[in-house]
Structures are given as structure tokens and as C-alpha cells.
Protein backbone atom coordinates (compact mmCIF):
# COMPACT_ATOMS: atom_id res chain seq x y z
CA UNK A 1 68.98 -29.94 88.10
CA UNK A 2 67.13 -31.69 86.04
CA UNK A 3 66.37 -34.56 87.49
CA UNK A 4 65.25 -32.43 91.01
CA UNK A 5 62.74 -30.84 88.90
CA UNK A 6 61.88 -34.28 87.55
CA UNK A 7 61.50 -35.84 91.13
CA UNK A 8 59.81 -32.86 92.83
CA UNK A 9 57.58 -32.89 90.06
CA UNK A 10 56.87 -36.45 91.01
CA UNK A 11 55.98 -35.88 94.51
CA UNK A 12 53.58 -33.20 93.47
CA UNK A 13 51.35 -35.78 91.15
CA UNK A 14 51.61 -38.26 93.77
CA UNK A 15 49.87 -35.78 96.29
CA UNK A 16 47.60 -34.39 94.15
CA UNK A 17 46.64 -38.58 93.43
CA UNK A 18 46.59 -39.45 97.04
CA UNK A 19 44.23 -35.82 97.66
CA UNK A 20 42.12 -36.99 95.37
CA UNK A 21 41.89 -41.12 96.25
CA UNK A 22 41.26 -39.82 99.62
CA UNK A 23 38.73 -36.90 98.21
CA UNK A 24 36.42 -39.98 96.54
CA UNK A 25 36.52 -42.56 98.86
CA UNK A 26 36.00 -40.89 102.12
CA UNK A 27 32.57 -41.03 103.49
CA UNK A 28 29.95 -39.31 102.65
CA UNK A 29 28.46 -37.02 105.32
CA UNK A 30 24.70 -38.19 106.34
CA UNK A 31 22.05 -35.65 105.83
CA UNK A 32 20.22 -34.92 109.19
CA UNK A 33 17.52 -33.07 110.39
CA UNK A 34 18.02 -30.93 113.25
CA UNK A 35 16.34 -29.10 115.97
CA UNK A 36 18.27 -26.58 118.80
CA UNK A 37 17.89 -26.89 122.17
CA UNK A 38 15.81 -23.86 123.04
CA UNK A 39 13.92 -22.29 126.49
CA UNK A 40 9.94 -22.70 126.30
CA UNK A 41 7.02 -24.19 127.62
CA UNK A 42 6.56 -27.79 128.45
CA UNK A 43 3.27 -29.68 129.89
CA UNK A 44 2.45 -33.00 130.85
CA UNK A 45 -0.49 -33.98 129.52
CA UNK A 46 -3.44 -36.58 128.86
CA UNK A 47 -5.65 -37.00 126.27
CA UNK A 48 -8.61 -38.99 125.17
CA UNK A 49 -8.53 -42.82 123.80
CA UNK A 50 -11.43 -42.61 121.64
CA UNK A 51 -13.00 -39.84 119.56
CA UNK A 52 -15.09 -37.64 121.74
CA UNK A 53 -17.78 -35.47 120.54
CA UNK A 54 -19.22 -31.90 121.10
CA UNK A 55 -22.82 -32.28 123.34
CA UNK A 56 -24.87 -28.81 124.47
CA UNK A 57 -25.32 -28.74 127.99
CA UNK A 58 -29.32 -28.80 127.90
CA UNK A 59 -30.47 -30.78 125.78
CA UNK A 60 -34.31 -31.90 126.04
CA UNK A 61 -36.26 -34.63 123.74
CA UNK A 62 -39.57 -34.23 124.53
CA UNK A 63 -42.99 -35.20 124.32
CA UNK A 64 -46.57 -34.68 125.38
CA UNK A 65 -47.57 -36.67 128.79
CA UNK A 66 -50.47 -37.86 126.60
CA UNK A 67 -50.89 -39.55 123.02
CA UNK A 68 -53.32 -37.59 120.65
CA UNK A 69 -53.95 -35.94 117.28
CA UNK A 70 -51.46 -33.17 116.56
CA UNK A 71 -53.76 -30.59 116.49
CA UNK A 72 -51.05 -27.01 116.10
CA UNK A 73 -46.97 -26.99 115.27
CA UNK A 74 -46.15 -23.56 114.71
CA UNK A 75 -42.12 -24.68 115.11
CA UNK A 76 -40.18 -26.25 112.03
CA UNK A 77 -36.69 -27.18 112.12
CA UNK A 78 -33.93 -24.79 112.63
CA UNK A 79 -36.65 -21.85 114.78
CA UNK A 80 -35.09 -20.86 117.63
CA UNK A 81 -37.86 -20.54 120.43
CA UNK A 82 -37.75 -19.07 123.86
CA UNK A 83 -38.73 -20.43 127.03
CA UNK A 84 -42.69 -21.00 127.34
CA UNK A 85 -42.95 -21.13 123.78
CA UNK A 86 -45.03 -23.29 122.59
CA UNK A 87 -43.97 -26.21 120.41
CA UNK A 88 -46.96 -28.26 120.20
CA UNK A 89 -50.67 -29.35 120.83
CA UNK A 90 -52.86 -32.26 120.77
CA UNK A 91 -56.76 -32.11 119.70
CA UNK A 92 -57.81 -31.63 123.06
CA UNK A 93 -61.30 -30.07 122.83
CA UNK A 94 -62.87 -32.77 125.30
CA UNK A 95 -60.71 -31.75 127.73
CA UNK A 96 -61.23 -28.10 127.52
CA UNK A 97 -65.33 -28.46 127.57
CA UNK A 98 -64.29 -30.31 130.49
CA UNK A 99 -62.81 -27.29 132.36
CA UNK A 100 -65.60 -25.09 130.96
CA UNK A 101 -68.01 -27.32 132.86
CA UNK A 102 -65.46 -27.09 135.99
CA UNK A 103 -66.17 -23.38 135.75
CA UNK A 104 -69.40 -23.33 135.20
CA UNK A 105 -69.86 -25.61 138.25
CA UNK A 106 -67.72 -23.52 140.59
CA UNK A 107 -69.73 -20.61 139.91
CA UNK A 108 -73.00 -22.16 140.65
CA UNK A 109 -71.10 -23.43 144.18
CA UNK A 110 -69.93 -20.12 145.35
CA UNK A 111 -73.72 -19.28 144.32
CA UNK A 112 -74.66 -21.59 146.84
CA UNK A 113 -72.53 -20.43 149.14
CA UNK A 114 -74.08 -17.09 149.02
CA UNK A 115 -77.61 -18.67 149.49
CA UNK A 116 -76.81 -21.13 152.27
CA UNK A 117 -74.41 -18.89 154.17
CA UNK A 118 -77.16 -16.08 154.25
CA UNK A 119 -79.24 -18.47 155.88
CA UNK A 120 -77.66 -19.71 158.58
CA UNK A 121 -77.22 -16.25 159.33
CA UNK A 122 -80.71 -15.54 159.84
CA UNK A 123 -81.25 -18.81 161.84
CA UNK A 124 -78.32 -17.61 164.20
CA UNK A 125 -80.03 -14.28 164.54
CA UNK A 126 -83.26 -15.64 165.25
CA UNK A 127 -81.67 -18.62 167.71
CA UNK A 128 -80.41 -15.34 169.66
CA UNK A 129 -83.92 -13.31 170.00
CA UNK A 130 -84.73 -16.69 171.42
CA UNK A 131 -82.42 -17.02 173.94
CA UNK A 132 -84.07 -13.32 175.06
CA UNK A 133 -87.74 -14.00 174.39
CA UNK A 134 -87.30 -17.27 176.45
CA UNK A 135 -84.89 -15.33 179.54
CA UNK A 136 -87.89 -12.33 179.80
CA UNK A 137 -90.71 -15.64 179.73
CA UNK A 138 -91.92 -14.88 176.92
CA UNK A 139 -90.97 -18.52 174.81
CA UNK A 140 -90.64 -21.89 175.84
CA UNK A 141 -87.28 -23.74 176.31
CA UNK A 142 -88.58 -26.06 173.45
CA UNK A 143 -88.87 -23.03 171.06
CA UNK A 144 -85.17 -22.24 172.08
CA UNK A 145 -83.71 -25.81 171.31
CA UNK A 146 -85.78 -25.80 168.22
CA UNK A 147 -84.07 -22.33 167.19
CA UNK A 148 -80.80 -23.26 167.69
CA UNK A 149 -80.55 -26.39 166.18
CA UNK A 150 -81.80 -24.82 163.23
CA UNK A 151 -79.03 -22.36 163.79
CA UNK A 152 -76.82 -25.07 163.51
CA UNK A 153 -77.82 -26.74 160.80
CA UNK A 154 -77.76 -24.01 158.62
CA UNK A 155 -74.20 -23.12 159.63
CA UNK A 156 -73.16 -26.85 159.09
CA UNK A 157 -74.60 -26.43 155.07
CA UNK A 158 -73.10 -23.09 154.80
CA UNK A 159 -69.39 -25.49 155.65
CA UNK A 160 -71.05 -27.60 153.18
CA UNK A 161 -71.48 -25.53 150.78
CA UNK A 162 -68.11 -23.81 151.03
CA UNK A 163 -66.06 -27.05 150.64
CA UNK A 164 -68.05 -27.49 147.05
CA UNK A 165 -66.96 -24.49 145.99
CA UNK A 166 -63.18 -26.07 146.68
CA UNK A 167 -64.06 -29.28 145.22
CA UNK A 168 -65.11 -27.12 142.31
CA UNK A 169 -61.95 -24.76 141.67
CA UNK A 170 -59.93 -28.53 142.33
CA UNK A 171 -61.94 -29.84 139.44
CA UNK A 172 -60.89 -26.86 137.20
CA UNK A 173 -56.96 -27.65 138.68
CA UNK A 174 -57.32 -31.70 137.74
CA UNK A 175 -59.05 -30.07 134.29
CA UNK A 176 -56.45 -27.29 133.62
CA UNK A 177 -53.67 -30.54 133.95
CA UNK A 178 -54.93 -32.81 132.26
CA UNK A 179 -55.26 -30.07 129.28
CA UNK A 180 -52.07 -29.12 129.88
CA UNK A 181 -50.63 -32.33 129.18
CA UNK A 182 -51.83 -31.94 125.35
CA UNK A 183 -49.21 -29.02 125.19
CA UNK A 184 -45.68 -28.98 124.84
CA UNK A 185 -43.81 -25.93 125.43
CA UNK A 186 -39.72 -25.41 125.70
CA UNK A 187 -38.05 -25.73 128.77
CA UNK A 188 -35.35 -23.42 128.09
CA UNK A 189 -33.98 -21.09 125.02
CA UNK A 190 -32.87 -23.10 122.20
CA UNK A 191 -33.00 -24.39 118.32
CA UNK A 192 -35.13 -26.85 117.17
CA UNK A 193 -33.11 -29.49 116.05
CA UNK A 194 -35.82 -32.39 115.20
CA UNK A 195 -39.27 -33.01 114.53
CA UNK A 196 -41.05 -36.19 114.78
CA UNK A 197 -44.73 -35.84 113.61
CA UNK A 198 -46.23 -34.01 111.08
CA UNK A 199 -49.78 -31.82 111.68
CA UNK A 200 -52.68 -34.62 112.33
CA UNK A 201 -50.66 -37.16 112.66
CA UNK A 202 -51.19 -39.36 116.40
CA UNK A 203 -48.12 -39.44 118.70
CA UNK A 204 -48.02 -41.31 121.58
CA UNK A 205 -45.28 -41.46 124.55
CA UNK A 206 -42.62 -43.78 125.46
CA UNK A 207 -43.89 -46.56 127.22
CA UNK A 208 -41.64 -48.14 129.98
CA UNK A 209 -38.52 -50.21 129.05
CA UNK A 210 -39.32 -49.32 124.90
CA UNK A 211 -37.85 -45.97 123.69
CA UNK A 212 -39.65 -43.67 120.72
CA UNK A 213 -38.75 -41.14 119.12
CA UNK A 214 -39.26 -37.74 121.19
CA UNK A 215 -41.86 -35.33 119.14
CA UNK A 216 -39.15 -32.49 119.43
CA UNK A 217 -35.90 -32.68 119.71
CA UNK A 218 -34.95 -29.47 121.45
CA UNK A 219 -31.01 -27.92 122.22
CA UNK A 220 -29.24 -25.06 124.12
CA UNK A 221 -26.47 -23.90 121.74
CA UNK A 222 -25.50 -21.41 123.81
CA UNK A 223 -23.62 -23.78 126.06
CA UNK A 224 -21.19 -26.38 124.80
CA UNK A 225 -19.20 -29.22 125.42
CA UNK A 226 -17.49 -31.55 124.67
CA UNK A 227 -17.36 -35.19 126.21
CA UNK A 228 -14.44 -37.95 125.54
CA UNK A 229 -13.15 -41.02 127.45
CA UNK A 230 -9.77 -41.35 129.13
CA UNK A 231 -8.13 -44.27 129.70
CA UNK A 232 -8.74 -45.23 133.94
CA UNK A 233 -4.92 -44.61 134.20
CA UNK A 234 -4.79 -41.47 133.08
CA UNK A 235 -8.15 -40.06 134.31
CA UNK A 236 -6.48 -40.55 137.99
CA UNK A 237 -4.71 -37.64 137.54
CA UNK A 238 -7.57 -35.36 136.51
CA UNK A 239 -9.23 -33.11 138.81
CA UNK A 240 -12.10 -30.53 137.76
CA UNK A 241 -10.89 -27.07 136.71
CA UNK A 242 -7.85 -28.21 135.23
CA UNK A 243 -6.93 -26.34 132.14
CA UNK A 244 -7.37 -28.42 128.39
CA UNK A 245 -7.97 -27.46 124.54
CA UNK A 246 -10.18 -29.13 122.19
CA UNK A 247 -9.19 -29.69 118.88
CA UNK A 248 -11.76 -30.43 116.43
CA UNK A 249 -11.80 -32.63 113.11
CA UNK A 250 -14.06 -30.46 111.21
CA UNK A 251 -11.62 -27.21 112.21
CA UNK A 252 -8.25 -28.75 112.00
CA UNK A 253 -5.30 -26.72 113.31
CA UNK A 254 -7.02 -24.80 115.42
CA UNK A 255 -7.06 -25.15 119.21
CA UNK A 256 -9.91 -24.20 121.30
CA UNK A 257 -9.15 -23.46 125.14
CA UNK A 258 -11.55 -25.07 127.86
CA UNK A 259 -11.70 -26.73 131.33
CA UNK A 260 -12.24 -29.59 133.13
CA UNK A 261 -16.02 -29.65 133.68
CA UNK A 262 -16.89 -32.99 135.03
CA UNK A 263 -15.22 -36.35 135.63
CA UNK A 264 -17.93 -39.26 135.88
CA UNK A 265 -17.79 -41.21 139.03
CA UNK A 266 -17.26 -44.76 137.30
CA UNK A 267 -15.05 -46.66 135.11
CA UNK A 268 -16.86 -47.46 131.76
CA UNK A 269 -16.13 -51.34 130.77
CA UNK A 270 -16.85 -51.73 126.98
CA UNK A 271 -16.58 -55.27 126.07
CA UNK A 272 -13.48 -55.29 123.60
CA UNK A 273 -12.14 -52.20 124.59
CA UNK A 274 -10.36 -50.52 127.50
CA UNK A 275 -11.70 -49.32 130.39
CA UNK A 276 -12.18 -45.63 130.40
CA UNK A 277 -13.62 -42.91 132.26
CA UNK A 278 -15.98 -40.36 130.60
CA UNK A 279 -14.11 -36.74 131.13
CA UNK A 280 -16.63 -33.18 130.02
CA UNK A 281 -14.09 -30.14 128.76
CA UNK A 282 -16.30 -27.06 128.38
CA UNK A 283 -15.25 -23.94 126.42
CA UNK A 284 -13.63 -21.03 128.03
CA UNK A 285 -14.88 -18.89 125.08
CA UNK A 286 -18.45 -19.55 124.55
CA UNK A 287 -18.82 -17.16 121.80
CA UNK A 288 -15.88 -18.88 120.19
CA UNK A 289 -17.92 -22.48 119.73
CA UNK A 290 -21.26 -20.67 119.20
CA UNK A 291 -20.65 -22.07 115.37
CA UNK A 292 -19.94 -25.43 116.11
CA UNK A 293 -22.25 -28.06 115.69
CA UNK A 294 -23.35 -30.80 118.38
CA UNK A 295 -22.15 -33.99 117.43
CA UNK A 296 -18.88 -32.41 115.71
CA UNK A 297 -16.10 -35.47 116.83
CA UNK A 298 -13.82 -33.34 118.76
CA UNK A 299 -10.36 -34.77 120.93
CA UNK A 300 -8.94 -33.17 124.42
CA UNK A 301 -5.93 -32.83 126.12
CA UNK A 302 -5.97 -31.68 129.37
CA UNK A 303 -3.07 -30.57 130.96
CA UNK A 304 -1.72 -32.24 134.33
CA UNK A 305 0.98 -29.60 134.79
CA UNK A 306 3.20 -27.24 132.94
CA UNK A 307 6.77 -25.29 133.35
CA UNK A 308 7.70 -22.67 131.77
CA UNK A 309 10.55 -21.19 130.40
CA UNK A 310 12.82 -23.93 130.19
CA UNK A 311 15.11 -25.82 128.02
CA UNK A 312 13.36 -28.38 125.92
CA UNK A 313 13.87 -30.68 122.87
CA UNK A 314 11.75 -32.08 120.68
CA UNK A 315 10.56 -35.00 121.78
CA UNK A 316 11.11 -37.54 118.56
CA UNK A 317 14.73 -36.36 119.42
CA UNK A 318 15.35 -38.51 122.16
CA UNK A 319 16.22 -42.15 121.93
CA UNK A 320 16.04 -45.28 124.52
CA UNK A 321 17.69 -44.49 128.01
CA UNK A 322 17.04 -41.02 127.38
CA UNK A 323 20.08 -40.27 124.88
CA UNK A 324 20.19 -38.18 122.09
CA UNK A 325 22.77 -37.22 119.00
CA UNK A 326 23.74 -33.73 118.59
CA UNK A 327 25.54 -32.08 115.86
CA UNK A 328 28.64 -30.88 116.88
CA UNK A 329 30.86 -27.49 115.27
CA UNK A 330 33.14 -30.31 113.27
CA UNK A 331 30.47 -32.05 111.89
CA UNK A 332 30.19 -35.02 114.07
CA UNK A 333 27.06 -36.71 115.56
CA UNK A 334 28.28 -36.72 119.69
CA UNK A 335 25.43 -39.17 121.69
CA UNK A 336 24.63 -37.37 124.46
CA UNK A 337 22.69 -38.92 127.97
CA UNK A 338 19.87 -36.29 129.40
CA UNK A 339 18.62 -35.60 132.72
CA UNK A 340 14.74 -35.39 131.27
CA UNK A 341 11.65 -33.71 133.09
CA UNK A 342 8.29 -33.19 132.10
CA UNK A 343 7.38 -34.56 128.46
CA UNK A 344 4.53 -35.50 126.00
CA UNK A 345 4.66 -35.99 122.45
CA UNK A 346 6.07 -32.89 121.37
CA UNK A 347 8.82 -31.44 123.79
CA UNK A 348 10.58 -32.67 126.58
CA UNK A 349 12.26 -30.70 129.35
CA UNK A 350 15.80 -30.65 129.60
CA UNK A 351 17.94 -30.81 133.29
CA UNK A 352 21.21 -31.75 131.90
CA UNK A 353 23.45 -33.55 129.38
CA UNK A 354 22.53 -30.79 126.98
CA UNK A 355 23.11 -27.04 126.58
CA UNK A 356 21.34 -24.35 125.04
CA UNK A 357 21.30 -24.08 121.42
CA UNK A 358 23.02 -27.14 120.97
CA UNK A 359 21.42 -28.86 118.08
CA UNK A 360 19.92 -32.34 118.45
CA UNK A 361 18.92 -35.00 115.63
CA UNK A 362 15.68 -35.22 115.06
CA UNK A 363 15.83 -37.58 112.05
CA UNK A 364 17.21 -40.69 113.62
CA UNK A 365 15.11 -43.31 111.46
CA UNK A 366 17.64 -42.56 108.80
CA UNK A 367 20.25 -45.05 107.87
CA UNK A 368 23.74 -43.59 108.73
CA UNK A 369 22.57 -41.91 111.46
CA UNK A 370 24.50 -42.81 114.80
CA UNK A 371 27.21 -42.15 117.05
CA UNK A 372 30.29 -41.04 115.50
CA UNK A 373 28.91 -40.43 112.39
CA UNK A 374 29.51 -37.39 109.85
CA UNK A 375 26.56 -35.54 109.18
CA UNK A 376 25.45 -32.52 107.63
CA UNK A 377 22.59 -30.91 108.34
CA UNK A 378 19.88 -31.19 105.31
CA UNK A 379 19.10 -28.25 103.32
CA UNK A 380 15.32 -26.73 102.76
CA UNK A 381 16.22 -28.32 99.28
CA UNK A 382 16.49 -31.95 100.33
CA UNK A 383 14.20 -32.08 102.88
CA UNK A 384 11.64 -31.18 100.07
CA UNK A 385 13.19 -34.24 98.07
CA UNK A 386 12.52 -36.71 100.13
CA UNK A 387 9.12 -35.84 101.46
């Protein structure tokens, strides 16, 4: 009896040893990350190469037609004006005693007119008592030429007289312009944005082929865009109207919603860079972008085409040849070969190969991680530890 107690005793510390050899030297299950496969929204879409910025659409840097003394500036930076408003003036007193004289000229015409006109009105008059003296014998046909060309004459100065009084008011027109060109007024509703010129100061304008600095710089908040280029591949697939957001770096996380505006009709060719095509998003929600600032460096996606409702995996899931690693029930990493559909960087639609709720490796840079492998998913824990 003894020695049975002795010998099942045995057998029991050899199990418990072989329990635990097998305990500490089995491997380790490989801490994962995991995502399930899950029904949602995928798009397709493309999005800028380069920074993009936010532009208003108007947008006018003007300038008198005419150099000159800054005579008024009742705008300063920041005043919102309305249309008409006026945003500058030259010195331009020459040119409005010029005008005055215009006036003064045209009255003294249509005074002639009144003079001239009258005239030839009594020299018609009298050509016709003429006409009846001479028919009852009582004037010579000489006396009748005589009257009539008089008649005539008179009504060719009272013509005369009225085309000065044209020439006049066209004076006062040419006058009125060329005083007009000393003012600048705004084109449309906006802010003033810049100022180039200070009160007396002489600005002049651009002269061909060498660019100056406009006297006001003048913008339409009210409307904004923004503009970004797009690589020539990817800008074949655009068409205006399509749906896009606009993310922005001075907002960061936050999405704004637009649309396709306008697509330019060439290919841009930087030197040193790659050949792009300039692409206009405009903001479904004005009001929402009636904050932002023009210039703001803002990036697009616009979106080619969508599904929704359907199963999708992350994209960083998914491996070369379209295979991914799920997790199975025993705690097993099973590689797995999908049917994909539409993708971009962050989901990918699912066809087959996968099913829902499965859960698919999403940390696959991690050593360890393959087919075959144990693995355990990480806990909230770890994944804090080694970020």
C-alpha cells in the first residue's frame, strides 16, 4: 500500500512539473489591435496634392484710371463699404473747372439756339408773303429768290447752332469722365482689406507689363472658396457639382461640406513638380465660412462615388493581394483573402472572404503578428503603454 501511495504520488509531481514546463515555455500570445467588420458608408475619393487655400469669389484690386494727389480716403482698413461707395479721390479741381466751363458753354449754345432758330423763322415767314406779294404782281421774282435764300440760310444756322449745343453737352460727357477717373468707388459689397497710399500722397497706375500695388485692395466675404490642385490623373474623374468637404488647418477636425465649383480647362506644369489641374470647392453653408479668412490653407476631397450601408474594414487592415488576419474565437490569427470594392484611406468595402463582425488586425507592423499566430487582443491599458 505503501508503495502505491508512493508511486501515485509520483505521477502527480511529475504532472504538476510537466503543467508547469509547458505553462512557461509556451508562447506568449501577441498583443493586437483590432477592428470588426461592420456595415457603413464607403466613398472613393480624390484629394488635392498641394495645400490649397480659401479665395472670395470677387475680389477687386483697384486703382484710379489716372495718377494724382490723393485728395479724400474716408475708408481705412477693415470698413466694410457698399456698392458706389466711395473709396477714393484725386485733387482734381482742374478737371472740375473744366466741366463748369462745359456748362457754362452749353448754356450760352442752347442760347443761341433760341436766337438763331427764331430767326430763321421770321425769314421763312417773310420768304412766304413773298411767294404771295410776287403771285398777286405786287414783287419781283428777284425779291422772291432774295427772300428765300435768306430763309435758308437762317434755317441752315439754326442746324448750326443746334449741333453746338451737342458738341457742348459732349464736352460736359468727355469732362464728367475724365473727372470721374480721379474717383474710385467699390464695385460690389465688401471689406477693405488693403490700403496703399496715405492722404496727399501721388499714386499712379500700373503701367503695361510692370505690376504696382493696387490703391485698395477690396473683397466679397460673403462668398467663399476654396481653390487646390489635383494631380491630372485624378482630376479626370471630376465633374462640376460633385459633392467634397474642406478641411482647414487653422480649424482642425472639423469638416466643412461644399461642391465642385469649377475645374480649369488646362493642366498646370510647374517645373519640379507634377502636373496638376486647379479644382474650386465652394461652401454649401455660406454662413458656416462667413468667419474664415481668405488665404486660410485649406485641403479637399471630393468624392467620386459612395455606397452605403455596407460591410467595410478599415483600410490599414488589409495587406498585399488584398488579405487580411482576423482574430478568431480560439485565439488564433486566420489570414483571410477579400473580394474588395470601393476604398480610400480609411475604409474599404467588403464583397467576400469576410463576415460581419468578424474582427480584423489592424496592427500588423507589430512583430509576431502573422498567420497562425496567438494573439490577444490589447487592452485600453496597453495600447496607452505603447503610444
Amino acid at each position: 500500500m505503501t508503495k502505491l501511495l508512493k508511486a501515485a504520488l509520483a505521477l502527480v509531481i511529475l504532472a504538476a512539473a510537466a503543467a508547469a514546463f509547458s505553462h512557461f515555455t509556451r508562447t506568449k500570445p501577441v498583443a493586437v489591435l483590432v477592428a470588426a467588420v461592420e456595415p457603413g458608408r464607403v466613398e472613393t475619393t480624390v484629394a488635392n496634392t498641394r495645400a490649397g487655400s480659401v479665395a472670395a469669389c470677387r475680389r477687386a484690386k483697384v486703382a484710379p484710371a489716372m495718377g494724382g494727389r490723393i485728395e479724400r480716403l474716408p475708408v481705412k482698413k477693415g470698413d466694410r463699404v457698399k456698392a458706389g461707395d466711395l473709396l477714393l479721390e484725386l485733387w482734381n479741381d482742374d478737371l472740375a473747372a473744366r466741366e463748369t466751363v462745359s456748362r457754362e458753354q452749353l448754356a450760352t449754345a442752347k442760347a443761341r439756339v433760341d436766337e438763331v432758330c427764331q430767326l430763321a423763322a421770321a425769314t421763312a415767314s417773310e420768304a412766304r408773303q413773298a411767294r404771295q406779294l410776287r403771285d398777286k404782281g405786287f414783287v419781283s421774282e428777284e425779291r422772291v429768290v432774295r427772300a428765300e435764300a435768306q430763309a435758308k440760310s437762317s434755317r441752315a444756322g439754326c442746324e448750326s447752332a443746334r449741333t453746338q449745343v451737342q458738341e457742348a453737352a459732349a464736352r460736359i460727357a468727355a469732362a464728367r469722365a475724365d473727372t470721374q477717373r480721379t474717383v474710385l468707388r467699390a464695385p460690389f459689397a465688401g471689406i477693405v482689406a488693403e490700403i496703399n497710399g496715405e492722404l496727399g500722397e501721388y499714386v499712379t497706375p500700373s503701367p503695361p507689363g510692370i505690376p504696382t500695388p493696387p490703391a485698395i485692395d477690396l473683397i466679397d466675404d460673403t462668398c467663399l472658396y476654396v481653390t487646390a490642385p489635383i494631380d491630372e490623373v485624378d482630376a479626370a474623374q471630376l465633374k462640376v457639382g460633385m459633392a467634397g468637404r474642406i478641411s482647414l488647418d487653422a480649424y482642425r477636425g472639423r469638416h466643412f461640406q461644399g461642391h465642385v465649383r469649377r475645374i480649369a480647362p488646362y493642366v498646370q506644369a510647374l517645373e519640379k513638380q507634377a502636373r496638376t489641374v486647379e479644382v474650386e470647392v465652394e461652401f454649401d453653408q455660406p454662413a458656416e465660412a462667413g468667419h474664415l479668412l481668405v488665404g486660410y490653407s485649406a485641403d479637399i476631397e471630393v468624392v467620386v462615388e459612395h455606397r452605403a450601408d455596407v460591410l467595410r474594414l478599415p483600410t490599414p487592415a488589409l495587406m498585399p493581394g488584398n488579405r487580411v488576419l482576423v482574430l478568431t474565437a480560439d485565439g488564433k490569427l486566420d489570414e483571410r483573402k477579400i473580394e474588395a470594392g470601393l476604398a480610400n484611406w480609411e475604409f474599404t468595402e467588403v464583397k467576400s472572404g469576410v463576415n460581419r463582425s468578424d474582427r480584423v488586425v489592424t496592427s500588423l507592423d507589430r512583430d509576431g503578428v502573422k498567420a497562425g499566430a496567438r494573439a490577444a487582443v490589447e487592452s485600453p491599458a496597453g495600447a496607452a503603454a505603447a503610444q
